[in-house]
Every structure is written in C-alpha cells, then in structure tokens.
N, C-alpha and C. Protein backbone atom coordinates (compact mmCIF):
# COMPACT_ATOMS: atom_id res chain seq x y z
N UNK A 1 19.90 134.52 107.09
CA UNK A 1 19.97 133.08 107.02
C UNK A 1 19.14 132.60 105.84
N UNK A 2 19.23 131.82 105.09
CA UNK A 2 19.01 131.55 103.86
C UNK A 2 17.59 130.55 104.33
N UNK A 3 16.55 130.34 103.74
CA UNK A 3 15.72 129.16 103.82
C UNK A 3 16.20 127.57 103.15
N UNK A 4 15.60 127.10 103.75
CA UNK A 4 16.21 125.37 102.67
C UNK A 4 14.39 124.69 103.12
N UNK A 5 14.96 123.92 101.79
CA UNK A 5 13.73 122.92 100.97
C UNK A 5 14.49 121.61 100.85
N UNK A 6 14.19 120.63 101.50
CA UNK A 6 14.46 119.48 101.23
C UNK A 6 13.70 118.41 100.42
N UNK A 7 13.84 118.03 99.67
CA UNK A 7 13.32 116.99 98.39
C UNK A 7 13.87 115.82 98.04
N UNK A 8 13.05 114.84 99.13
CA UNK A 8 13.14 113.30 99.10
C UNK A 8 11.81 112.74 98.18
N UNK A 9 12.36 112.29 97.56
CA UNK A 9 11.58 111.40 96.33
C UNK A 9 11.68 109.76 96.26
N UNK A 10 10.77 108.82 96.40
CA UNK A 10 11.21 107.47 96.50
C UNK A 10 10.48 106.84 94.83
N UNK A 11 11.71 106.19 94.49
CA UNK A 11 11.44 105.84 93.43
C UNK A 11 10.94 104.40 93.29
N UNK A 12 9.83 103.57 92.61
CA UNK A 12 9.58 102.26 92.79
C UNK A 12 10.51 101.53 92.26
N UNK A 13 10.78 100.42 93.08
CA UNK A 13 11.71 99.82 92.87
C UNK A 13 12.10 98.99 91.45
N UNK A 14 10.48 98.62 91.29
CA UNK A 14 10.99 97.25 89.90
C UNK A 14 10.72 98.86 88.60
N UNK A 15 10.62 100.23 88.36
CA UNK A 15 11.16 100.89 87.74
C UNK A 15 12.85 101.15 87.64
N UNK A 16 13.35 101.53 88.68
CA UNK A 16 14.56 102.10 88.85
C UNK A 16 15.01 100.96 90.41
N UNK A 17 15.61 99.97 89.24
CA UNK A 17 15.89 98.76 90.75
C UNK A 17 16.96 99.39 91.16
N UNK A 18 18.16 100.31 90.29
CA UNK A 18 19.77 100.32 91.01
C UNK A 18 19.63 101.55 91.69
N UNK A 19 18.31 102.34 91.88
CA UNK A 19 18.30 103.93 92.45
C UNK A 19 17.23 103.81 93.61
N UNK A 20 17.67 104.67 94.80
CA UNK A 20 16.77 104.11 95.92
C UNK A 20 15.82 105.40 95.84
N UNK A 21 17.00 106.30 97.20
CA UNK A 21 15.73 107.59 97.10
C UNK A 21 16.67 108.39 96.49
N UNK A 22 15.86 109.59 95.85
CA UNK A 22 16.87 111.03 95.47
C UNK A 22 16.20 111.99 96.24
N UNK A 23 17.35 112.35 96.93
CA UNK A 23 17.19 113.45 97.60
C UNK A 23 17.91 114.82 96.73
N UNK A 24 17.05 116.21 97.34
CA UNK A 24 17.83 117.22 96.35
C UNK A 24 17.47 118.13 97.28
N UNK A 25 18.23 119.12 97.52
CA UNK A 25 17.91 120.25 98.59
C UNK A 25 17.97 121.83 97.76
N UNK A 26 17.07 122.44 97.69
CA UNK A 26 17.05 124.31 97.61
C UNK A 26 17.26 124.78 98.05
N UNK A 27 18.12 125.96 98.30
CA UNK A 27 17.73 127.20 99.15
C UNK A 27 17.33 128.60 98.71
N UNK A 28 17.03 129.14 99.47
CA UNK A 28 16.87 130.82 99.01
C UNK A 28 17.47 131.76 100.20
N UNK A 29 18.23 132.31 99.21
CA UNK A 29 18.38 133.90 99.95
C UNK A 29 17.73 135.20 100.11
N UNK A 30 16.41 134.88 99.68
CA UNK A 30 15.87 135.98 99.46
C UNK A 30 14.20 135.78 100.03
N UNK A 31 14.40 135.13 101.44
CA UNK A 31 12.61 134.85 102.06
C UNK A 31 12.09 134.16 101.27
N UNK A 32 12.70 133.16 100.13
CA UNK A 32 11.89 132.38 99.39
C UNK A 32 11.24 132.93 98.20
N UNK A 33 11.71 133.92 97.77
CA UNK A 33 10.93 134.32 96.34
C UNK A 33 11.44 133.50 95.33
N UNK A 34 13.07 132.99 95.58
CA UNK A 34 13.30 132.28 93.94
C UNK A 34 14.18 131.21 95.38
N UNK A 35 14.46 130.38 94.24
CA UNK A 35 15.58 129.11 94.54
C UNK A 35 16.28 128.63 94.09
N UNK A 36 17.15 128.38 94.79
CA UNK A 36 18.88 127.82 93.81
C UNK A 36 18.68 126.24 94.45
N UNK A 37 19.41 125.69 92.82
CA UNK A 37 19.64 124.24 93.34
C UNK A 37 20.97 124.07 94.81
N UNK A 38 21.21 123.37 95.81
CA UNK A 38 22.42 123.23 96.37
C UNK A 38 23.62 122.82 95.97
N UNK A 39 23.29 122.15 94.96
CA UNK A 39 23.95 120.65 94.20
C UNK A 39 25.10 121.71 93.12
N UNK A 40 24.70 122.59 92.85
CA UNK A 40 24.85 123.75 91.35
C UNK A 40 24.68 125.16 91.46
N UNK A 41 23.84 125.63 92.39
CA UNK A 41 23.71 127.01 92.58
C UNK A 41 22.76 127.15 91.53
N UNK A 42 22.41 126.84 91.03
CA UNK A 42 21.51 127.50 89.59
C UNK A 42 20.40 127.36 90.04
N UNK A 43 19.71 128.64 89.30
CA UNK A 43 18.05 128.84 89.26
C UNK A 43 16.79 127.39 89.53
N UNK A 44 16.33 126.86 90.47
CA UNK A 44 15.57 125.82 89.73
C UNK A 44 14.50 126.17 89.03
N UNK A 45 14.75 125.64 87.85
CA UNK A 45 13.10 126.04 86.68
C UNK A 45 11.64 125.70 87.23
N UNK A 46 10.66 126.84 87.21
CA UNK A 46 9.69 126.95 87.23
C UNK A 46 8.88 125.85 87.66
N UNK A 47 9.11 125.06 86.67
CA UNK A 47 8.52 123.96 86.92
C UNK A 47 8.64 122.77 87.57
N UNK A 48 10.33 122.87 88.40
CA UNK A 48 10.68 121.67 89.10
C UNK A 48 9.98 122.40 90.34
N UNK A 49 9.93 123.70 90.71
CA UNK A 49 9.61 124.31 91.60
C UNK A 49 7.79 123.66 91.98
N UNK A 50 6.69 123.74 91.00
CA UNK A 50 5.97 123.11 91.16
C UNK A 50 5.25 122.01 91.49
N UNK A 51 6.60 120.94 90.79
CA UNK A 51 6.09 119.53 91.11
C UNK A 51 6.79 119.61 92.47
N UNK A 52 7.88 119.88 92.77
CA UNK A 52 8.37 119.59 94.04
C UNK A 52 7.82 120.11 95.31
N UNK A 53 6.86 121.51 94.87
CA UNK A 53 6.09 122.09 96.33
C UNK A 53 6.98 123.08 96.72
N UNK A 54 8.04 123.50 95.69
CA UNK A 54 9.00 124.25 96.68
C UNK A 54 8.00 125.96 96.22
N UNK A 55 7.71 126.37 97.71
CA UNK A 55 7.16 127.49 97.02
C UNK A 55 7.70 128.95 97.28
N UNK A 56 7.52 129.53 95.96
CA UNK A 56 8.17 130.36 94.74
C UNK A 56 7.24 131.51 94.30
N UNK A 57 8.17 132.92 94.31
CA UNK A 57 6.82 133.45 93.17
C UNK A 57 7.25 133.85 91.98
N UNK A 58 6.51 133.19 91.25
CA UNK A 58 6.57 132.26 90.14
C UNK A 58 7.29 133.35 88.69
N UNK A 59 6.96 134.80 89.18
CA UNK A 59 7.58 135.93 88.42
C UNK A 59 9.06 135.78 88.57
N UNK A 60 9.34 136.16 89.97
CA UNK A 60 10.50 136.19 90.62
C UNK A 60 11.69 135.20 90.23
N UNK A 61 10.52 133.82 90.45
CA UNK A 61 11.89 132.88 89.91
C UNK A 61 11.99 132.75 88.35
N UNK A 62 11.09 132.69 87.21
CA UNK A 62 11.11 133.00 86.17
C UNK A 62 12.19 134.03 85.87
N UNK A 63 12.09 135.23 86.17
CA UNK A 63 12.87 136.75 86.11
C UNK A 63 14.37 136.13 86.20
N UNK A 64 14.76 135.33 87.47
CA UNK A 64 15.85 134.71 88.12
C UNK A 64 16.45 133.68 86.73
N UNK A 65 16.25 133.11 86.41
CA UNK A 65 16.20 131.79 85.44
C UNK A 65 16.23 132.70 84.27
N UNK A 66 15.72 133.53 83.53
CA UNK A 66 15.89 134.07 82.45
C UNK A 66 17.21 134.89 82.79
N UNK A 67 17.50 135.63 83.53
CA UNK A 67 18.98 136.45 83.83
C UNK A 67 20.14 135.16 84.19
N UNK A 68 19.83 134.36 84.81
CA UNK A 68 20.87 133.45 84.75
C UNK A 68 21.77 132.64 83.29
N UNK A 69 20.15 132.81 82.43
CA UNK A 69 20.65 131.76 81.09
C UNK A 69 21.27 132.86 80.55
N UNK A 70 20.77 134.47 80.11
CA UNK A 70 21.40 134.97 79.51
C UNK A 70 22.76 135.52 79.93
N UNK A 71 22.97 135.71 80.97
CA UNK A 71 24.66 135.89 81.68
C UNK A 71 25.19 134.40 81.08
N UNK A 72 24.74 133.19 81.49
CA UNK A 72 25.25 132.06 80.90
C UNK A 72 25.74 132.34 79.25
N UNK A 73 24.80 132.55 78.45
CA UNK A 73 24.65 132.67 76.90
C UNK A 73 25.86 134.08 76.89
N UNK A 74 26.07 134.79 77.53
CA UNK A 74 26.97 136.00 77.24
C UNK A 74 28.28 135.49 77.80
N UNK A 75 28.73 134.57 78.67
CA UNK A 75 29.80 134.36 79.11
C UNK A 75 29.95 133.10 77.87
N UNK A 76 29.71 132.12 77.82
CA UNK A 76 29.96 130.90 76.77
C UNK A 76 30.44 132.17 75.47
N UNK A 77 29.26 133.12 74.93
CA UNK A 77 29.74 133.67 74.05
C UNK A 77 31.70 134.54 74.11
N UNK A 78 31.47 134.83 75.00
CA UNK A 78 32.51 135.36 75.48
C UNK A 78 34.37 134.95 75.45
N UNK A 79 33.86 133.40 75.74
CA UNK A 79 35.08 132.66 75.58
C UNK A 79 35.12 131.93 74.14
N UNK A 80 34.33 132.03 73.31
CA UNK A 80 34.39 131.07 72.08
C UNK A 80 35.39 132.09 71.53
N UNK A 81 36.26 131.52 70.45
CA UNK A 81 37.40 132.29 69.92
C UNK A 81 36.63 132.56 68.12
N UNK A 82 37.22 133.60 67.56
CA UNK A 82 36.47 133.99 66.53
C UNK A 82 36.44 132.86 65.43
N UNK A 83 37.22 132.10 65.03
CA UNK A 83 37.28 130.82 64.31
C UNK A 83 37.88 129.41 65.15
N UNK A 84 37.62 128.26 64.76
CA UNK A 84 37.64 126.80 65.64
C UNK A 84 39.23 126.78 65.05
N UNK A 85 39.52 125.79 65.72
CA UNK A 85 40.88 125.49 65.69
C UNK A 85 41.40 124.34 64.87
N UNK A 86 42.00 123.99 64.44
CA UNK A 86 42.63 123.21 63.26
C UNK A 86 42.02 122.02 63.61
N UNK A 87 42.37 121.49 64.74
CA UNK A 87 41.71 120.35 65.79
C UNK A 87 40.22 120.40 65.33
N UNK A 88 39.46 121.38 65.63
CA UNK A 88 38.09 121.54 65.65
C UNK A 88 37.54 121.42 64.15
N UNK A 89 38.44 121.76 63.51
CA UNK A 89 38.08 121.95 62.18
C UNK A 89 38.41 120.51 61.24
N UNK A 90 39.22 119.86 61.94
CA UNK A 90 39.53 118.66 61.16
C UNK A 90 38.32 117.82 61.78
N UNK A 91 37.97 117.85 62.82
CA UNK A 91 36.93 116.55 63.37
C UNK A 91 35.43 116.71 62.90
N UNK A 92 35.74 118.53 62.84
CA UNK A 92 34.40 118.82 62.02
C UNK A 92 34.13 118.06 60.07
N UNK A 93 35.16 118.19 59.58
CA UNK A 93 35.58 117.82 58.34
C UNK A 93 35.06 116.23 58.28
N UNK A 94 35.45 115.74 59.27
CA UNK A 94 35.55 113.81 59.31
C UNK A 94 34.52 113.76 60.13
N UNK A 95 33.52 114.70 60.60
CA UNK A 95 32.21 114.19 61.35
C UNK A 95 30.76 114.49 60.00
N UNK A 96 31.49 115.50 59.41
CA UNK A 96 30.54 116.14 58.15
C UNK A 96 30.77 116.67 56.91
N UNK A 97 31.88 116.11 56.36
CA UNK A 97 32.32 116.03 55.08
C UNK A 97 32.57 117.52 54.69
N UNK A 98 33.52 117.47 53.52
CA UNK A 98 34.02 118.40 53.52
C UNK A 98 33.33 119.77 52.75
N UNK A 99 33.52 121.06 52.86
CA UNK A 99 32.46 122.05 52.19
C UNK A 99 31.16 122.06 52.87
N UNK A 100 30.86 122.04 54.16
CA UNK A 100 29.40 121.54 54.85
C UNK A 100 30.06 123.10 56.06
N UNK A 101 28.98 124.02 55.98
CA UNK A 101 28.82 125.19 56.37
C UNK A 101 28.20 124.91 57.74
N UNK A 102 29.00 125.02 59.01
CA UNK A 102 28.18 124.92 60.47
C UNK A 102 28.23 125.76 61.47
N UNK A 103 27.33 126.11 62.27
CA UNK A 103 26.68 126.85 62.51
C UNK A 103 26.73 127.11 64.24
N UNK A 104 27.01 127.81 64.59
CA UNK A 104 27.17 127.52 66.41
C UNK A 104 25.98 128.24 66.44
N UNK A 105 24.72 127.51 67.36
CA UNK A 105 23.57 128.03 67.43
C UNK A 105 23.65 129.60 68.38
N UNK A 106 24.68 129.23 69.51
CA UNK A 106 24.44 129.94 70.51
C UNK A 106 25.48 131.54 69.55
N UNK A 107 26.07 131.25 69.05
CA UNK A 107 27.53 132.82 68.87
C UNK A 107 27.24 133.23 67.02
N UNK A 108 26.54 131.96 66.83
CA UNK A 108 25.91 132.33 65.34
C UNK A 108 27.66 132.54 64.41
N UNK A 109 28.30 131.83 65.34
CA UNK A 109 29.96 131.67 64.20
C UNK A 109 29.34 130.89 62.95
N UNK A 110 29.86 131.11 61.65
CA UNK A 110 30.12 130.15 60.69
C UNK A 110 31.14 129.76 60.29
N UNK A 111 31.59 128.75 59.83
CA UNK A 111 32.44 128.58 59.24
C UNK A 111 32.42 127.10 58.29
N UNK A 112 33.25 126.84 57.22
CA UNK A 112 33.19 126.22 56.69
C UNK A 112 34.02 124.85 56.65
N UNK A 113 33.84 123.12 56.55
CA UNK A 113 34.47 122.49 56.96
C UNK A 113 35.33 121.82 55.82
C-alpha cells in the first residue's frame, strides 16, 4: 500500500484574492524514501519536499529526480527528428532572420535559418 502526504496550503487573501486553498497530495511506494507528485507522477524536487514537511531521504529522492530528468532528456531526445521541418524552419526564419545558426539546447541539433 503506498503512503500519501496531503498538502493544504492557505493562501492570504488580499495576495491571491481569485485562489483559496491549494491542496496537492504525494505518495510513495517505497515506505517513504522518495515521492511522486499525484497530480503527474513525477519526482517531487528536493526542495518542495522540505518546505512541505513531506519526509524524504533526501539521497533517495535526489537519486529519483536525477534518473527521472535523464530518462526524460533521453526520450525528448529520442523523438526529435534529425533536421526541423519546413514549418519549423520557416517560423524559425521569421522569428530570427535569416542565416542565424540555432541551437536545441537539449539534442545539441544545429541548423541554420
């Protein structure tokens, strides 16, 4: 059976008049060493883990969160196609003039617009 963390937060009103409370719930499958958002499944970072009290060990979920981004960073890489598409390449052209060399941070493609 998985653990859960519930996270009610009340926000003051004359800050955030149109938002009441946010609620956000965690769980873990694993006795609580790391935590997934409910909302997304994803790792919660280190540090939401802190302010929120959800407790974590702090390796574990780190370890968790670094293997998640890089499976993330290897699948995105995965589906990008080896050059942008005529589409991509014309909006690139009319967003940044023409002969302007850009750069996909994450797949390190270049190409020229």
């Amino acid at each position: 059976m998985a653990a859960i963390f519930r996270i009610v937060r009340t926000f003051p009103s004359s800050r955030y008049p149109d938002r009441r409370d946010m609620d956000s719930t965690a769980y873990s499958d694993d006795s609580g060493a790391t935590w997934r958002w409910e909302s997304n499944g994803s790792v919660a970072p280190l540090d939401a883990c802190r302010e929120y009290g959800i407790p974590c060990d702090p390796a574990k979920q780190e370890a968790a969160r670094e293997a998640e981004l890089v499976a993330f960073v290897a699948a995105y890489k995965a589906r990008q196609p080896r050059q942008p598409s005529a589409e991509q390449r014309a909006e690139a052209r009319a967003a940044h003039g023409a002969g302007v060399v850009l750069v996909d941070v994450l797949t390190g493609r270049r190409f020229t617009t």
